[in-house]
Protein backbone atom coordinates (compact mmCIF):
# COMPACT_ATOMS: atom_id res chain seq x y z
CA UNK A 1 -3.79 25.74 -6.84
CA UNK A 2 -6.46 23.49 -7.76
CA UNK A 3 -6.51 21.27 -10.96
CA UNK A 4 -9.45 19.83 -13.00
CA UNK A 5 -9.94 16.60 -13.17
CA UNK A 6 -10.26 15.13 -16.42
CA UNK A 7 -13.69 13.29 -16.76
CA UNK A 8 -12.43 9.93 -18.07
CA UNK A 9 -10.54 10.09 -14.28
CA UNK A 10 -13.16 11.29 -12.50
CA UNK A 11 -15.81 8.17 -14.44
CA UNK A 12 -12.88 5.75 -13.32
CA UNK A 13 -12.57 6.87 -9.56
CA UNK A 14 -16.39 6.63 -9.35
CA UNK A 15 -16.61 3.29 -11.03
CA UNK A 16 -13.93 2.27 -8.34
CA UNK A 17 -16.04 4.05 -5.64
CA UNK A 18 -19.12 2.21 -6.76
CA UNK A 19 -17.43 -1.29 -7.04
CA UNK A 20 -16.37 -0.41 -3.64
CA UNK A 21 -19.53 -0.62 -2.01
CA UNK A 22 -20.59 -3.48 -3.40
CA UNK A 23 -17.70 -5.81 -2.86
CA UNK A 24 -18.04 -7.69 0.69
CA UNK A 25 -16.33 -7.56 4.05
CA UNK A 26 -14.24 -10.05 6.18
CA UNK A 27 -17.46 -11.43 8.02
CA UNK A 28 -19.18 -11.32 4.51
CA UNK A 29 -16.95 -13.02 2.46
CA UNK A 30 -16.62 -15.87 5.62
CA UNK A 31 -20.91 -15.76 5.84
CA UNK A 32 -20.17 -17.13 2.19
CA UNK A 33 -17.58 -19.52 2.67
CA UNK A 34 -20.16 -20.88 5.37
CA UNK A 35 -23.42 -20.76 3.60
CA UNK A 36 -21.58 -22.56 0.35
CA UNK A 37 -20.28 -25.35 2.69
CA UNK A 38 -23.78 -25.52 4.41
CA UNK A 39 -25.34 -25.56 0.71
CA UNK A 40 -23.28 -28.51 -0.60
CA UNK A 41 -23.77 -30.67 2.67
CA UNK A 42 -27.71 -30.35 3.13
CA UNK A 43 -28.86 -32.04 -0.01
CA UNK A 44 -27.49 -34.93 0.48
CA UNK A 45 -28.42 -34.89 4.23
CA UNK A 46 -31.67 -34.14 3.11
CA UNK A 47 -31.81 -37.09 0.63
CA UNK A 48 -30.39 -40.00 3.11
CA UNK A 49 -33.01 -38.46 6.05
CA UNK A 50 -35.58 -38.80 3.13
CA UNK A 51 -34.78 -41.65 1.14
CA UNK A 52 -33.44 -44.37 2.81
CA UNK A 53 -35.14 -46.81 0.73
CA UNK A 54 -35.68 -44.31 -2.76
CA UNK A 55 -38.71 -44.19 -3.74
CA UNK A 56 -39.26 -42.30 -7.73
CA UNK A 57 -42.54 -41.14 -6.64
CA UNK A 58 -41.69 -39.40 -3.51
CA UNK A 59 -38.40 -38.01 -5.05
CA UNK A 60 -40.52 -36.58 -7.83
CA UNK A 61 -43.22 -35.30 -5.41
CA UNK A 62 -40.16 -34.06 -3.43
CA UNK A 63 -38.58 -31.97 -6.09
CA UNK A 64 -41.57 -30.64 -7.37
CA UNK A 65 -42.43 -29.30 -3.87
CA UNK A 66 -38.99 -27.55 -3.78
CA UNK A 67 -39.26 -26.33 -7.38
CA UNK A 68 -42.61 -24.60 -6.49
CA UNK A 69 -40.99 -23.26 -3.36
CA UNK A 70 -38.32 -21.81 -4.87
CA UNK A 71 -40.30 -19.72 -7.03
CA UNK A 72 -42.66 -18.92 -3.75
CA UNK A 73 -39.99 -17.64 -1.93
CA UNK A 74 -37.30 -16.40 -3.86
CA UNK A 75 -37.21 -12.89 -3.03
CA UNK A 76 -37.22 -13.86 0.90
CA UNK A 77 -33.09 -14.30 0.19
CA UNK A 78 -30.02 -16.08 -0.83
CA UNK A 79 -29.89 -18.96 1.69
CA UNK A 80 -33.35 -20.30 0.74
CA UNK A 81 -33.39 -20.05 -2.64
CA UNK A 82 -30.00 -22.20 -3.34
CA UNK A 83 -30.74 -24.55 -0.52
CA UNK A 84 -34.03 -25.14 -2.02
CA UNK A 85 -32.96 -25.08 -5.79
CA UNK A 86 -29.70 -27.80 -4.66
CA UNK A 87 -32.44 -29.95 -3.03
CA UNK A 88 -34.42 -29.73 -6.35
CA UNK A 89 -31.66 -31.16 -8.04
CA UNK A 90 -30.38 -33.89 -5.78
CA UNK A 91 -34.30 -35.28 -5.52
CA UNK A 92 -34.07 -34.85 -9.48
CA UNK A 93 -31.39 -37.16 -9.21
CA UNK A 94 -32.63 -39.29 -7.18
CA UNK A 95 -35.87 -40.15 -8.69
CA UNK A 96 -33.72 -43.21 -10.59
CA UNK A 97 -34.77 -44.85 -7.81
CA UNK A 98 -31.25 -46.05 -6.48
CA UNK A 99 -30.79 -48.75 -3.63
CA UNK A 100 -29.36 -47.63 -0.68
CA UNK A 101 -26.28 -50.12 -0.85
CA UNK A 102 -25.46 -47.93 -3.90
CA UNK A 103 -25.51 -44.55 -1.92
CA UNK A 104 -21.70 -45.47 -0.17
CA UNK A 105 -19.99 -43.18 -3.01
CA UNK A 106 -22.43 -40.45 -1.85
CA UNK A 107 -21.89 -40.73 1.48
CA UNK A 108 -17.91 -40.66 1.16
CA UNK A 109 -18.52 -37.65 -0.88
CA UNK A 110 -20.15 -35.64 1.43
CA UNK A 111 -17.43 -37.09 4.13
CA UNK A 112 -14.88 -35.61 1.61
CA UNK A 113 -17.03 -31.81 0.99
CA UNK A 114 -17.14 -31.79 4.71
CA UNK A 115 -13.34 -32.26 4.55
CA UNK A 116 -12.52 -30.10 2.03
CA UNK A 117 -14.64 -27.14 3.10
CA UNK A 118 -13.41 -27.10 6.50
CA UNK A 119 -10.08 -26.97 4.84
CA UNK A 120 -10.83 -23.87 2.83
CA UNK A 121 -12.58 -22.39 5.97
CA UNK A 122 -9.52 -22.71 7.60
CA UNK A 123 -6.47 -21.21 4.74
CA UNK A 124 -9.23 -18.06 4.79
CA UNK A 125 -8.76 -17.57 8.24
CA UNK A 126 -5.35 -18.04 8.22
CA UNK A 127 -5.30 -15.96 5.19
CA UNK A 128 -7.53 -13.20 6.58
CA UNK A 129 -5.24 -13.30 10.07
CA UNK A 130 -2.13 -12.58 7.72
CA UNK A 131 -3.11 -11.04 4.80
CA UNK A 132 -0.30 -10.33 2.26
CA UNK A 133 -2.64 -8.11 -0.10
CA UNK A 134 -1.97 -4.12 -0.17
CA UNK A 135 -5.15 -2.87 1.39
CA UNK A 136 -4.09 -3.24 4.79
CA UNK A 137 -0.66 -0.66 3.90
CA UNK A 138 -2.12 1.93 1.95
CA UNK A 139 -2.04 4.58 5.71
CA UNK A 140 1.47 3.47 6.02
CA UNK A 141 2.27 4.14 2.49
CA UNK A 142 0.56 7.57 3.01
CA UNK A 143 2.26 8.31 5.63
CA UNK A 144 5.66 7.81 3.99
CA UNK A 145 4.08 9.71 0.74
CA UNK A 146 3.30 12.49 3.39
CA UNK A 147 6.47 12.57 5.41
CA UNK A 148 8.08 12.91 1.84
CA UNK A 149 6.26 15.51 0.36
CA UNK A 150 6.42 17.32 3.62
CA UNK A 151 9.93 17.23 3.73
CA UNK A 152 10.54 18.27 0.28
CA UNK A 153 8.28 21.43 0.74
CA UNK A 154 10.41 21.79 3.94
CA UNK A 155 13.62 21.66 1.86
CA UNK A 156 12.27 24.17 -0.66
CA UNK A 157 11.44 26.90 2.01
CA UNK A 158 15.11 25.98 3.66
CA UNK A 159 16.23 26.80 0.80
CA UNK A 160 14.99 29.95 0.62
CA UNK A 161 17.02 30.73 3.65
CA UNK A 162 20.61 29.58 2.40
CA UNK A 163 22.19 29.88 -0.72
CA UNK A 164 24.61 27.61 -0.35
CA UNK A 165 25.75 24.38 -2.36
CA UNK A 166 24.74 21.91 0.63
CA UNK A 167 21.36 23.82 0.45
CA UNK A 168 20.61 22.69 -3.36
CA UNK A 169 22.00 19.14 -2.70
CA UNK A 170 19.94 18.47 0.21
CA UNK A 171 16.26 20.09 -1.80
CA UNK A 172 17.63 17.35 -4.74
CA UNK A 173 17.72 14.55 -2.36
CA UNK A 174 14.21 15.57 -1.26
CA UNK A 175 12.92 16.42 -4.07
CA UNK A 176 13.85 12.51 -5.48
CA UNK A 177 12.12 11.07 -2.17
CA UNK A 178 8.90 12.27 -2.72
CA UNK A 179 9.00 11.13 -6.05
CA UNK A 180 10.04 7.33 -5.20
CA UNK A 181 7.44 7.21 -2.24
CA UNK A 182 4.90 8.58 -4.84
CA UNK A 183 5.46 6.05 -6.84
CA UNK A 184 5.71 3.59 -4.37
CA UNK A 185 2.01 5.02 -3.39
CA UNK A 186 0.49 4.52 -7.06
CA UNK A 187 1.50 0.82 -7.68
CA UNK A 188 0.22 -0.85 -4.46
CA UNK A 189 -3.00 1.24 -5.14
CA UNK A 190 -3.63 -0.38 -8.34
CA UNK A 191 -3.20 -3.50 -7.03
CA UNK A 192 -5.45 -2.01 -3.80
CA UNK A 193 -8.37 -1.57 -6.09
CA UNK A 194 -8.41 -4.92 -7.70
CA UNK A 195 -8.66 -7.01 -3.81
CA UNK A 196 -12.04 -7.88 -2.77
CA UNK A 197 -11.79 -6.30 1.01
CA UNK A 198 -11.38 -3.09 1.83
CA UNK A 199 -11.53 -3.78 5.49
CA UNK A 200 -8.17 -2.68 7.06
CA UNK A 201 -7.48 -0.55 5.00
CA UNK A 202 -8.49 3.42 3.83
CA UNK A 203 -11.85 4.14 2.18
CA UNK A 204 -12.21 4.94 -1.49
CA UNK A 205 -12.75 8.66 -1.30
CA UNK A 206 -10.89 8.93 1.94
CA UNK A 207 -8.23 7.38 -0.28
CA UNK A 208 -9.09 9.76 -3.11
CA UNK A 209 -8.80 12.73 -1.44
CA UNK A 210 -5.41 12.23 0.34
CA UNK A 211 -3.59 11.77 -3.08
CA UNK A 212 -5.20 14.73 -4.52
CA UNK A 213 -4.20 17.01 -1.27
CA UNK A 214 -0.66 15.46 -1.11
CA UNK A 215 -0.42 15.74 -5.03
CA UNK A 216 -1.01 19.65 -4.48
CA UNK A 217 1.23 19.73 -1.50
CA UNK A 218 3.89 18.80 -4.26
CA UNK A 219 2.68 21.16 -6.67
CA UNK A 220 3.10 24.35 -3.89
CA UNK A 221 6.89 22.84 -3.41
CA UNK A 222 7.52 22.96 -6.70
CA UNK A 223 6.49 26.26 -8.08
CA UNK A 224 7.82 27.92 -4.89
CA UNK A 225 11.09 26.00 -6.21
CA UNK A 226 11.06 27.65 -9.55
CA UNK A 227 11.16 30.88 -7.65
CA UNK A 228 14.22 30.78 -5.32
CA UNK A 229 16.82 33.17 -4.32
CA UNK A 230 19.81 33.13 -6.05
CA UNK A 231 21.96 35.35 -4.23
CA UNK A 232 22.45 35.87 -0.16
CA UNK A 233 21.12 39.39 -0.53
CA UNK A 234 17.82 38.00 -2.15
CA UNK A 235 17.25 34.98 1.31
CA UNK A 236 14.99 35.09 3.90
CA UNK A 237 16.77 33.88 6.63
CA UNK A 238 13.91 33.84 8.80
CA UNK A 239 12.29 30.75 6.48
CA UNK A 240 14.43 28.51 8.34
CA UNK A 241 12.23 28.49 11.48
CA UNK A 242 9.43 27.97 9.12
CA UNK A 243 11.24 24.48 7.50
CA UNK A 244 12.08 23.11 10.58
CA UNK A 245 8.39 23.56 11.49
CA UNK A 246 7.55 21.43 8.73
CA UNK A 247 10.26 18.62 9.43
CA UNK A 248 8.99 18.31 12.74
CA UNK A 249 5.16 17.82 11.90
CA UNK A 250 5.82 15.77 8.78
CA UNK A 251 7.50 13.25 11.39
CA UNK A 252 4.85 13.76 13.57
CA UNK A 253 2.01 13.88 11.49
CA UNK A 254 3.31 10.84 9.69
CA UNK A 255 3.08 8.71 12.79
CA UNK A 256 -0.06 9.65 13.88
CA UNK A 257 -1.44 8.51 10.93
CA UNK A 258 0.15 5.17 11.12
CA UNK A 259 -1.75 4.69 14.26
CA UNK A 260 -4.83 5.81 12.80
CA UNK A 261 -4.91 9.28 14.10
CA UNK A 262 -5.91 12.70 12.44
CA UNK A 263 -3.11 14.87 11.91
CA UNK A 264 -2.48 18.19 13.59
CA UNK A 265 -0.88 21.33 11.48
CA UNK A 266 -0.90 23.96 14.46
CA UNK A 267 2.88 23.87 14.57
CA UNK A 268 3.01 25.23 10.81
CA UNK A 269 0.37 27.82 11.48
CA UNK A 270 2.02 29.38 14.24
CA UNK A 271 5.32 29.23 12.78
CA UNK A 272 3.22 30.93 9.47
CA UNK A 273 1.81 33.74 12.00
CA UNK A 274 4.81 34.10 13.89
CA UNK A 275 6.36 35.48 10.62
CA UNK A 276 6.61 39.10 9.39
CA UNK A 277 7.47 39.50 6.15
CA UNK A 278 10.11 42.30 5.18
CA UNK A 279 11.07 41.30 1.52
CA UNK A 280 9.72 39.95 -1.52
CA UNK A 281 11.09 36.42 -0.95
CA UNK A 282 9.80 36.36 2.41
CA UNK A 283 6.24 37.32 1.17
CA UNK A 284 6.67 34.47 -1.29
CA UNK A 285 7.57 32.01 1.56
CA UNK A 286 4.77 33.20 3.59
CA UNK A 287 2.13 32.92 0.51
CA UNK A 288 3.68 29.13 -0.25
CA UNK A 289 3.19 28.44 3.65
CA UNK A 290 -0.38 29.37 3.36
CA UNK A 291 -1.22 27.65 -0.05
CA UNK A 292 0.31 24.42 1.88
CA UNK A 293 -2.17 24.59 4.80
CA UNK A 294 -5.13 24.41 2.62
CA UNK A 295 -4.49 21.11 1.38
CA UNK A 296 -3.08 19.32 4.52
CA UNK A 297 -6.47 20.84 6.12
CA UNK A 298 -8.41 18.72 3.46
CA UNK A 299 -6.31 16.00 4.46
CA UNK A 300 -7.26 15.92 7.97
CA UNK A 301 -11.09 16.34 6.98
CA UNK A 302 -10.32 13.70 4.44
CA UNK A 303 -9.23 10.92 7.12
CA UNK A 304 -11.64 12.35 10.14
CA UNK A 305 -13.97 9.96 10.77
CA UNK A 306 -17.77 10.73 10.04
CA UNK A 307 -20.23 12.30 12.15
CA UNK A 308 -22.21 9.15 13.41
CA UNK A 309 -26.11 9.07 12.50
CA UNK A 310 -28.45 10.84 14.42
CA UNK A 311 -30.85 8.56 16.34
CA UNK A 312 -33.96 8.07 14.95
CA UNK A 313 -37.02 10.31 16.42
């Protein structure tokens, strides 16, 4: 029941995979916020401590020191080499020689950086604290996409049980709620990939791998659905036990993955080995069971969470 992946797919999930490594976390992206504040208030700092009374010589002695410096130790990392390179340029400025009656402006502007990035410091932590981006409900969107698909593969093998008119209307209804909580699924992802934290929310191939089980989930549902009884004679009545198996863990397994738990599918396998089949419909239902199993077992591996490191020797 597997499907190949086309390669221009595959090239784009790995692109997303690799930009997903590299883009930073909460504590990252507020190290930043810090370290630019920090950066635009030290210069000037620097230059008032320094040159009270300017002197061109000493700022040009100054920035030539931090020039050479900055070359000296630019691999040693990020917070040196700008702090070093905005010193270069405020001494640069500053070897005009400037009285310090003149430096007020300067001093106001730094009152008003100080201001300003405490400010922005602030609307990200208010921001972070209540985020409106879509990382943070991709696992509840899952779990809807899964509670769906379960319950349309549920319908399916009901179906295979009862013939009747109320049978067919309730495997439509289904069968259109797994489709609107797919698609529900795809949009928010797209916007997903294009936020700069994936804190919060589900991993790249954890998210990867969930769409491509549940999107095969669907697939079992729906050729098992192209092959359904169509006279009482021709049911399995015993599939019924088997569907309500499948409502119950879809609920279930839905909301333990809302609260960030693995899923369990023993339910569905006893229900599957609890079966005997005595008819070719039945032996259809029990091979669609089994096909289903296979991919909600790659969903559980999918969202485990990996083996920690062993400790170095």
């Amino acid at each position: 029941m597997t499907e190949a992946v086309d390669p221009a797919v595959r090239g784009r999930e790995d692109t997303h995979t690799a930009r997903s490594r590299s883009r930073p976390s909460d504590l990252s992206t507020a190290a930043r916020y810090t370290l630019r504040l920090q950066l635009r208030a030290d210069p000037p700092v620097l230059r008032h401590a320094v040159l009270v009374h300017p002197r061109p010589v000493l700022a040009g002695i100054l920035a030539a020191l931090c020039a050479t410096l900055v070359f000296l130790l630019m691999g040693s990392g990020y917070l040196v080499a700008q702090t070093l390179g905005c010193c270069y340029v405020v001494l640069t400025l500053g070897m005009a020689g400037e009285p310090w009656t003149r430096a007020a402006p300067e001093r106001l502007t730094l009152t008003l950086t100080l201001i300003g990035g405490a400010l922005a410091m602030l609307a990200y932590a208010a921001y972070a604290a209540y985020a409106a981006w879509e990382t943070p409900r991709l696992r509840l969107r899952l779990a809807d996409w899964l509670q769906a698909d379960l319950g349309y593969a549920a319908a399916v093998i009901a179906r295979c049980a009862d013939t009747t008119p109320s049978a067919d209307r309730q495997l439509r209804q289904a069968l259109l709620a797994a489709r609107s909580t797919r698609m529900a699924w795809q949009e928010p992802t797209l916007r997903a990939g294009n936020e700069p934290v994936r804190s919060g929310g589900l991993p790249r191939e954890t998210e990867y791998e969930a769409q491509q089980a549940l999107a095969e989930v669907a697939r079992v549902a729906l050729l098992l659905e192209a092959r359904l009884p169509r006279t009482p004679q021709d049911a399995d009545p015993a599939a019924a036990a088997l569907a309500g198996a499948l409502r119950d863990t879809a609920e279930r397994a839905a909301t333990a993955l809302r609260e960030q738990r693995v899923p369990d599918w023993r339910p569905i396998e006893e229900a599957l080995g609890a079966r005997t089949p005595d008819s070719a419909t039945a032996r259809t239902v029990q091979h669609a069971g089994q096909l289903l199993l296979a991919p909600l077992r790659r969903l559980s591996e999918a969202l485990s969470p990996a083996p920690a490191a062993p400790p170095p020797r």
